[in-house]
Protein backbone atom coordinates (compact mmCIF):
# COMPACT_ATOMS: atom_id res chain seq x y z
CA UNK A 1 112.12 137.94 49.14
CA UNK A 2 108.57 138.21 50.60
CA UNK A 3 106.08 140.79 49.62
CA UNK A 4 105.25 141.43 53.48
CA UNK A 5 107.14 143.11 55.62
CA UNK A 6 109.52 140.01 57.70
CA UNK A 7 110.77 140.31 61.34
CA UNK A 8 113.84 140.97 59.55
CA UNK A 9 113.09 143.96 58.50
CA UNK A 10 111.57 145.12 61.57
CA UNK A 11 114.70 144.33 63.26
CA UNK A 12 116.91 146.02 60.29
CA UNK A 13 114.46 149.42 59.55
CA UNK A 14 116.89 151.37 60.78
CA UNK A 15 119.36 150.00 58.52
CA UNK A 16 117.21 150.34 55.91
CA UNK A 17 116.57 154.10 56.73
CA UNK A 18 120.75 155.02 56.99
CA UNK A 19 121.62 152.76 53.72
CA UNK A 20 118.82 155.62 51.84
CA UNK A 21 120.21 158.50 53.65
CA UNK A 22 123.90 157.66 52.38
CA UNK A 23 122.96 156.57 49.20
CA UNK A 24 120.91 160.20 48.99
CA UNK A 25 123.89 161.76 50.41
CA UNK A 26 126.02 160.16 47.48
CA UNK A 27 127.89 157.98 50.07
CA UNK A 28 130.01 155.34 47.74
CA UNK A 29 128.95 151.62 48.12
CA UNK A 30 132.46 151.05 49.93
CA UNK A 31 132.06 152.80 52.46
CA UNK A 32 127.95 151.78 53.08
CA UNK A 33 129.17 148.89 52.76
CA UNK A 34 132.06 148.76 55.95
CA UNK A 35 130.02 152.17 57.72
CA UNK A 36 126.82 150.54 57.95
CA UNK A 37 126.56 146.79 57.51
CA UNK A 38 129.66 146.40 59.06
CA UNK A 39 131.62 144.25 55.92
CA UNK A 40 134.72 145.04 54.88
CA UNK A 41 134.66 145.07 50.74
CA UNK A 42 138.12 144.60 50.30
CA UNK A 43 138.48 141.78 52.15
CA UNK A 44 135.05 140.48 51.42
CA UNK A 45 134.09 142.17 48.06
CA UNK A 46 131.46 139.71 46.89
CA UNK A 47 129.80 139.70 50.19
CA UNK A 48 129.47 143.39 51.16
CA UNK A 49 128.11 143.88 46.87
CA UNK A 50 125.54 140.97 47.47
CA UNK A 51 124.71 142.36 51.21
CA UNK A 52 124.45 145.68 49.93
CA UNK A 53 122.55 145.36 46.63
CA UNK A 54 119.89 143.41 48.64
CA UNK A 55 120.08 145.86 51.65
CA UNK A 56 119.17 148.64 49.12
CA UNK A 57 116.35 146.72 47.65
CA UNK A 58 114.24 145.77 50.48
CA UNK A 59 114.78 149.62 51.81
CA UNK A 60 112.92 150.90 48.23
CA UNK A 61 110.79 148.68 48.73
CA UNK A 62 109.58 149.07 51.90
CA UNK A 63 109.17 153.06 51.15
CA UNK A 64 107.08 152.26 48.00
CA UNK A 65 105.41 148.71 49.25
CA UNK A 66 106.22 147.55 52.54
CA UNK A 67 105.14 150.31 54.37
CA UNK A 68 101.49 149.56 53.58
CA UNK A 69 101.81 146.75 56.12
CA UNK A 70 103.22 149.14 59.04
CA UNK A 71 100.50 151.08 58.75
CA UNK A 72 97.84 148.41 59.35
């Protein structure tokens, strides 16, 4: 993971900004999961947990780290 904000995550801020609205909203990780990335987690449990998990990771920390480099 790098400590500067990617392309990637240009491309998937608004991902970034549903994932913490429904995780706010108390929105279980199955249905995050298929609802925003798009995986099914019954079919594909290990995937949508690992996509997920990491999803949620890089969105905290780009409102407590990475935003310093959108604002430059």
């Amino acid at each position: 993971m790098s400590d500067h904000v990617t392309d990637y995550d240009r491309e998937h801020f608004t991902i970034y900004i549903r994932l913490l609205d429904a995780e706010r909203d108390g929105v279980c990780n199955e249905d995050m999961a298929r609802g925003i990335l798009g995986i099914d987690p019954v079919a594909e449990p290990t995937r949508a947990k690992r996509a997920l998990t990491s999803h949620l990771n890089r969105a905290h920390w780009m409102t407590t780290q990475g935003y310093k480099d959108l604002l430059k």
